[in-house]
C-alpha atoms as a PDB file:
ATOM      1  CA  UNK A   1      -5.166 -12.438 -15.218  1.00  0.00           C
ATOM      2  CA  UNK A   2      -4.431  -8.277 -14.520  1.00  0.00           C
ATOM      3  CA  UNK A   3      -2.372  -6.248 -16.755  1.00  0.00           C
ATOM      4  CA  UNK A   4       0.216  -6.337 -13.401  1.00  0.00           C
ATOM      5  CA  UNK A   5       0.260  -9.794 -12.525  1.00  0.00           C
ATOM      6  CA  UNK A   6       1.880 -10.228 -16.173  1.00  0.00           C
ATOM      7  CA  UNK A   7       4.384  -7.967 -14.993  1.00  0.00           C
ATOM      8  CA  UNK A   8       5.492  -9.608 -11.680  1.00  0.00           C
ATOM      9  CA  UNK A   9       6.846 -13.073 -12.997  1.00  0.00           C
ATOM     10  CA  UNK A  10      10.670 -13.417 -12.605  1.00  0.00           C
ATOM     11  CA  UNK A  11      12.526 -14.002 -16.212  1.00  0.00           C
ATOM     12  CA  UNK A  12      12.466 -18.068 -16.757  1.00  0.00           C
ATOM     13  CA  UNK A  13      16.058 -17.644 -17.891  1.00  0.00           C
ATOM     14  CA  UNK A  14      17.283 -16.106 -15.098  1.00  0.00           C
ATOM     15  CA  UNK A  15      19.027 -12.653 -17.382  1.00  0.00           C
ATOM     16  CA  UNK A  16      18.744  -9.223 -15.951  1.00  0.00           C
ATOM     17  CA  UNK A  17      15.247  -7.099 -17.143  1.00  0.00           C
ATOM     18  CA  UNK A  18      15.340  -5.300 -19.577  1.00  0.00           C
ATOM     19  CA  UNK A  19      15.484  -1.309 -19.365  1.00  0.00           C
ATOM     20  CA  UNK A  20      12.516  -1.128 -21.975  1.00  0.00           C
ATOM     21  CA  UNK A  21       9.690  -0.898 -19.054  1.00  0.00           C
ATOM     22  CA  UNK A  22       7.028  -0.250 -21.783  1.00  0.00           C
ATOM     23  CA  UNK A  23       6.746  -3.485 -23.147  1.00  0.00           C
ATOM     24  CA  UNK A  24       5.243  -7.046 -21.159  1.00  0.00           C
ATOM     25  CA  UNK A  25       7.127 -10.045 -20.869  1.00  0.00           C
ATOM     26  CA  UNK A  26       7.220 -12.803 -23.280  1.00  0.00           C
ATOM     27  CA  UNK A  27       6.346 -15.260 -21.179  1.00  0.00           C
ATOM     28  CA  UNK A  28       2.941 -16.423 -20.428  1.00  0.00           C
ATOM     29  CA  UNK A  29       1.230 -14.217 -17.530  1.00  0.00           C
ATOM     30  CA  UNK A  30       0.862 -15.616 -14.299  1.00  0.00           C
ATOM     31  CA  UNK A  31       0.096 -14.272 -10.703  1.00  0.00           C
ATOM     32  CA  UNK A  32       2.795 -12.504  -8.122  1.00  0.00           C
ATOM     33  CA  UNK A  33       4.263 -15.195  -5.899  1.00  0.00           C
ATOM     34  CA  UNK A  34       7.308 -14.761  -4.168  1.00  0.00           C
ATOM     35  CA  UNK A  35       9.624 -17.343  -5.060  1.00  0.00           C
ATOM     36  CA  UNK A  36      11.264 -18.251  -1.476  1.00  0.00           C
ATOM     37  CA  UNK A  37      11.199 -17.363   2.241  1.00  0.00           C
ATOM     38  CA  UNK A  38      13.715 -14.995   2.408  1.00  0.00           C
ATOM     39  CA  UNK A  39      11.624 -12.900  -0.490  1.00  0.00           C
ATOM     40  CA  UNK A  40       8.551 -13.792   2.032  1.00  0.00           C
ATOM     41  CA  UNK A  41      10.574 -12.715   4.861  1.00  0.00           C
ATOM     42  CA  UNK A  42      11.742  -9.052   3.336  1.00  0.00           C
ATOM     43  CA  UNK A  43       8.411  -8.114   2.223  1.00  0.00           C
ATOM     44  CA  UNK A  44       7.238  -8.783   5.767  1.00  0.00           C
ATOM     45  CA  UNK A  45       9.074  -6.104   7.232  1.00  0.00           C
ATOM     46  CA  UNK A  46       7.650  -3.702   4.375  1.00  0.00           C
ATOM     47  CA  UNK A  47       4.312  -2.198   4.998  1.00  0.00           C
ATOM     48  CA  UNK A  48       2.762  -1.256   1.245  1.00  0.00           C
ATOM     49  CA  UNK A  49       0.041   0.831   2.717  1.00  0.00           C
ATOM     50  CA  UNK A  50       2.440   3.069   4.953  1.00  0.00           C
ATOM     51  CA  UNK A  51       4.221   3.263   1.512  1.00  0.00           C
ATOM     52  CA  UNK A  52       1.447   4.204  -0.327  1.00  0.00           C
ATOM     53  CA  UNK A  53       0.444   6.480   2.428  1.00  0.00           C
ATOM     54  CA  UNK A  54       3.555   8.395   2.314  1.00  0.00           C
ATOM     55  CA  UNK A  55       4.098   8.729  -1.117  1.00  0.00           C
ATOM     56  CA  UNK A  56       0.437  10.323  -1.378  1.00  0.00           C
ATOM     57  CA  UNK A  57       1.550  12.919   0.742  1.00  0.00           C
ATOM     58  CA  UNK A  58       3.809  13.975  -2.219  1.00  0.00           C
ATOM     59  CA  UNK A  59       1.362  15.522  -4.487  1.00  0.00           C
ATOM     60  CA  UNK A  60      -0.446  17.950  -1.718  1.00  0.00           C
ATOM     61  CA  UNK A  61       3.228  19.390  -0.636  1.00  0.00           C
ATOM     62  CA  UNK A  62       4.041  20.094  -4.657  1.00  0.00           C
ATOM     63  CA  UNK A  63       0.537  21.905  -5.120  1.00  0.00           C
ATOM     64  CA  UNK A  64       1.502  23.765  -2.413  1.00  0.00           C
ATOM     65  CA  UNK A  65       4.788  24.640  -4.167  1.00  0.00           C
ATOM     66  CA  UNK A  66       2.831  25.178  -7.443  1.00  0.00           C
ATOM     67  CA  UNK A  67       0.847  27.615  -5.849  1.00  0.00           C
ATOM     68  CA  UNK A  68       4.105  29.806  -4.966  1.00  0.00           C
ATOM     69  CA  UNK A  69       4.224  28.258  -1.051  1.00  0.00           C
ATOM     70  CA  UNK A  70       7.960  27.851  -0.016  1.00  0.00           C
ATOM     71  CA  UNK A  71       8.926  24.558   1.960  1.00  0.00           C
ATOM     72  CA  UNK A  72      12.874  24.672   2.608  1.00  0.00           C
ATOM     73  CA  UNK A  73      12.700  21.194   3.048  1.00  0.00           C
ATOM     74  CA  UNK A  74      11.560  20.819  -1.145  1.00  0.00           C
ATOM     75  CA  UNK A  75      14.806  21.602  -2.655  1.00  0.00           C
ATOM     76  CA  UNK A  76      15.119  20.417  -6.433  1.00  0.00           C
ATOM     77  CA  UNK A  77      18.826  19.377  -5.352  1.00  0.00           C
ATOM     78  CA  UNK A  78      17.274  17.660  -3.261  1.00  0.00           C
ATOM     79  CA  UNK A  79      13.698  16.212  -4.367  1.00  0.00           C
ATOM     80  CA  UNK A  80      15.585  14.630  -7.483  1.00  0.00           C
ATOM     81  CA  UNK A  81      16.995  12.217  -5.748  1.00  0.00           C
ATOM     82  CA  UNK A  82      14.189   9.445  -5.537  1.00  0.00           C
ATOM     83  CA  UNK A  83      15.915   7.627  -2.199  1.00  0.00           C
ATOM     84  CA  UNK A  84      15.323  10.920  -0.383  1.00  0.00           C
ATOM     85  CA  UNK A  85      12.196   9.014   0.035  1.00  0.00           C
ATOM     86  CA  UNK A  86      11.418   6.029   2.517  1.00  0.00           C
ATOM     87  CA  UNK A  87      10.059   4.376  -0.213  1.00  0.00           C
ATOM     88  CA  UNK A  88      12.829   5.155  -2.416  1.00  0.00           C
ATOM     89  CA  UNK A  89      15.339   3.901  -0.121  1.00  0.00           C
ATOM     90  CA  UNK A  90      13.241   0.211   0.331  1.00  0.00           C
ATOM     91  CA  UNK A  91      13.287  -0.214  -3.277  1.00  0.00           C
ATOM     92  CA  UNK A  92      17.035   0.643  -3.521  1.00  0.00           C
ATOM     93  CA  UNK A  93      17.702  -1.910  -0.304  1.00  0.00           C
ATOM     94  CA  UNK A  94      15.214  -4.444   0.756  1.00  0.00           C
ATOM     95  CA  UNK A  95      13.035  -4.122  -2.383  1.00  0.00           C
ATOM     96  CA  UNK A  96      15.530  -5.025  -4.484  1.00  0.00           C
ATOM     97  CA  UNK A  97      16.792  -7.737  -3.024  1.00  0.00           C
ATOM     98  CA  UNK A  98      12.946  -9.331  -2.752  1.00  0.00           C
ATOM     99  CA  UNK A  99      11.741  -8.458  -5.578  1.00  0.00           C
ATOM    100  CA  UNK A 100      14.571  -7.157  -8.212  1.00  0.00           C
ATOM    101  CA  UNK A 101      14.085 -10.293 -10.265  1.00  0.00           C
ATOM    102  CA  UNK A 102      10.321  -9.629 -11.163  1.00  0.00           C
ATOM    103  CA  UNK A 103      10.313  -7.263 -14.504  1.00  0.00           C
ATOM    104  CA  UNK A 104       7.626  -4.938 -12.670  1.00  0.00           C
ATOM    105  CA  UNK A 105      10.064  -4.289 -10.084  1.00  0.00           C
ATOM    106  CA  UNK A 106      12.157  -2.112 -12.550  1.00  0.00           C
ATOM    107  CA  UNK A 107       8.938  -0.593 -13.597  1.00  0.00           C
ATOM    108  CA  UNK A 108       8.228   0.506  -9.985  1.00  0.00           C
ATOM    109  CA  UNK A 109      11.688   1.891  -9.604  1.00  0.00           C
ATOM    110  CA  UNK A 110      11.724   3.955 -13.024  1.00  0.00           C
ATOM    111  CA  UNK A 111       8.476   5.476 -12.463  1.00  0.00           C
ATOM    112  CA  UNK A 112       9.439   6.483  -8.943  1.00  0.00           C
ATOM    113  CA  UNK A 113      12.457   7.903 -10.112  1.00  0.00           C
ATOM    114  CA  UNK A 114      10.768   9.975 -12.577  1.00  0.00           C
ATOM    115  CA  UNK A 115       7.945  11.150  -9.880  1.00  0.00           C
ATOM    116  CA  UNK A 116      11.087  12.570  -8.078  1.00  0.00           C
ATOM    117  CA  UNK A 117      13.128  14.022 -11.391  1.00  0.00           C
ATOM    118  CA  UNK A 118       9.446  15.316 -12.534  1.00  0.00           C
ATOM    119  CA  UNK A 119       9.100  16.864  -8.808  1.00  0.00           C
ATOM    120  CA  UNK A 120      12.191  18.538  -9.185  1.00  0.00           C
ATOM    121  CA  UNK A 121      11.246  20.592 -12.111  1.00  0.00           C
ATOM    122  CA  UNK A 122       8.592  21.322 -10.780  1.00  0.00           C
ATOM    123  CA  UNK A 123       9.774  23.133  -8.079  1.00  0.00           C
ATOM    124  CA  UNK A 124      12.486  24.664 -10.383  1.00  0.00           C
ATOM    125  CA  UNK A 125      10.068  26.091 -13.257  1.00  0.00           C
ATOM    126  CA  UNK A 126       7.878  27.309  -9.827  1.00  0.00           C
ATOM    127  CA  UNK A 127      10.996  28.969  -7.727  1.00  0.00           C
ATOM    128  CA  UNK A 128      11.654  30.762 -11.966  1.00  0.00           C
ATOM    129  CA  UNK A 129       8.289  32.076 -11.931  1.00  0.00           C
ATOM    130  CA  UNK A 130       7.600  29.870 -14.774  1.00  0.00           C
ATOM    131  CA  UNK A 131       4.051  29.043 -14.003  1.00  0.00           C
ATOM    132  CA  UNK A 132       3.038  27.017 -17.471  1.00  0.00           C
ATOM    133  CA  UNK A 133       5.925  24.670 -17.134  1.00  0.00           C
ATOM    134  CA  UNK A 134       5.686  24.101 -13.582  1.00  0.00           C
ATOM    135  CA  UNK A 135       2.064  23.220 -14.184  1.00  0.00           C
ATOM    136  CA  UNK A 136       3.019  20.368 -17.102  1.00  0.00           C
ATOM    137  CA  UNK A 137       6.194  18.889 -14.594  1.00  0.00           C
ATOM    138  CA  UNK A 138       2.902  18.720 -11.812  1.00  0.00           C
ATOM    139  CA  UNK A 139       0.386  16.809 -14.356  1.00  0.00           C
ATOM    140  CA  UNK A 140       3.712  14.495 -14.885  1.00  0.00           C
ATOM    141  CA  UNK A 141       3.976  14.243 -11.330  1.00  0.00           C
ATOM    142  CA  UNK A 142       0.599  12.938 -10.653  1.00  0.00           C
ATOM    143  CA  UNK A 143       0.654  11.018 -13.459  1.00  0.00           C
ATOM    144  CA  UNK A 144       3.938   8.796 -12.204  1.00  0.00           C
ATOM    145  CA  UNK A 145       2.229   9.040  -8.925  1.00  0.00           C
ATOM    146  CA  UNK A 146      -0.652   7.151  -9.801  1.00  0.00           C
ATOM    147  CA  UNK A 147       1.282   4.173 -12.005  1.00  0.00           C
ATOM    148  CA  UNK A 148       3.418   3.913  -8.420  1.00  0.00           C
ATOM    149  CA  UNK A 149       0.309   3.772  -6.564  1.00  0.00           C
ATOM    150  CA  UNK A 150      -0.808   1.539  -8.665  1.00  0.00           C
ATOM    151  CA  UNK A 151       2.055  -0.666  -8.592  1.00  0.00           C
ATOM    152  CA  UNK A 152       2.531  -0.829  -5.366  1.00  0.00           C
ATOM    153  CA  UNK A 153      -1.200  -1.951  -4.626  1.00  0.00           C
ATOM    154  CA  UNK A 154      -0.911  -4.559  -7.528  1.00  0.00           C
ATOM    155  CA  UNK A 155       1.984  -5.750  -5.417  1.00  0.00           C
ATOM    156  CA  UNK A 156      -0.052  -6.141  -2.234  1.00  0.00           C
ATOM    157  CA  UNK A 157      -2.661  -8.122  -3.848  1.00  0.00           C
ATOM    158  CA  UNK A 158      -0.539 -10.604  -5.363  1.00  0.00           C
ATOM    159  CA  UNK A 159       1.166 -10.968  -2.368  1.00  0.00           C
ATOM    160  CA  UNK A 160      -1.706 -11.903  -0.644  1.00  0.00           C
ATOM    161  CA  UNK A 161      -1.762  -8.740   1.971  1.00  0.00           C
ATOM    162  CA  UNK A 162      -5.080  -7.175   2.291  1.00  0.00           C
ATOM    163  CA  UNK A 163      -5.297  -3.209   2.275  1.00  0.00           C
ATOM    164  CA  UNK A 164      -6.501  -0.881   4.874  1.00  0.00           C
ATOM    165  CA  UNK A 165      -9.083  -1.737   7.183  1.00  0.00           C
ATOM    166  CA  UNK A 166     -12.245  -0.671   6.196  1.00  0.00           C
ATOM    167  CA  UNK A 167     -13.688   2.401   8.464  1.00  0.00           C
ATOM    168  CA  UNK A 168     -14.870   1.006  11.834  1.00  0.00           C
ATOM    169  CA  UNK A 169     -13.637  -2.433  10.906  1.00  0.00           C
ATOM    170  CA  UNK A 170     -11.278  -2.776  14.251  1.00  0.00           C
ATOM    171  CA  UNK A 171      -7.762  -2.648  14.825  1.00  0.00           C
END
């Protein structure tokens, strides 16, 4: 069983997760299943790839900004705030309410949010002219990027969603 799949098991006793994302759960590991039908239901109407899709497009706009390019519409104000995002706002809605028991879930949500605090300092140390810690606040942002990425893909498998279609595969 995957480093993730320990991650996704609801606590047995039912108390809130922890805020220490660092560490695993106690109990033993076991694959992502969704407990119920409403869980089932929510996580229909979510589309991981379009997430993951979307939240790719992230890193290209901040090189941009690292590279002095000015996009009105990447404010820090603005950027910091991780539900200015679509996935953002699904984990702060829907997400949450499918998946907020599983201890990855929190995981997800604080390394999302620090993509987004990481993005805005990025784009402040840029507009300052301070190129050297622009450039570490981008390496952080990648870095988040790919646990979300991760994350959210470990989520698709274990709930049984295949990913894209393979090139020429149809539909």
């Amino acid at each position: 069983m995957g480093f993730f799949s320990r991650l996704f098991r609801p606590r047995g006793d039912g108390l809130p997760v922890s805020s220490d994302w660092t560490s695993l759960p106690e109990e033993q590991a076991s694959e992502l299943v969704l407990i119920d039908e409403e869980a089932r239901r929510l996580m229909a109407q979510f589309d991981i790839d379009t997430a993951i899709e979307h939240h790719e497009r992230w890193l290209p706009w901040l090189a941009q900004a690292l590279q002095g390019e000015r996009d009105e519409r990447l404010r820090p104000e603005v950027v910091a705030d991780d539900n200015c995002s679509e996935l953002g706002q699904w984990l702060r809605g829907d997400g949450q309410v499918a998946l907020g028991q599983f201890p990855a879930f929190d995981m997800l949500m604080r390394r999302h949010q620090y993509f987004h605090q990481q993005a805005a300092l990025l784009l402040t140390h840029a507009a300052a002219g301070d190129s050297q810690m622009a450039q570490q606040a981008f390496k952080s942002c990648q870095h988040a990027s790919r646990q979300v990425v991760l994350l959210l893909k470990e989520l698709r498998r274990g709930l049984g969603q295949s990913g894209p279609a393979a090139p020429g595969a149809g539909g």
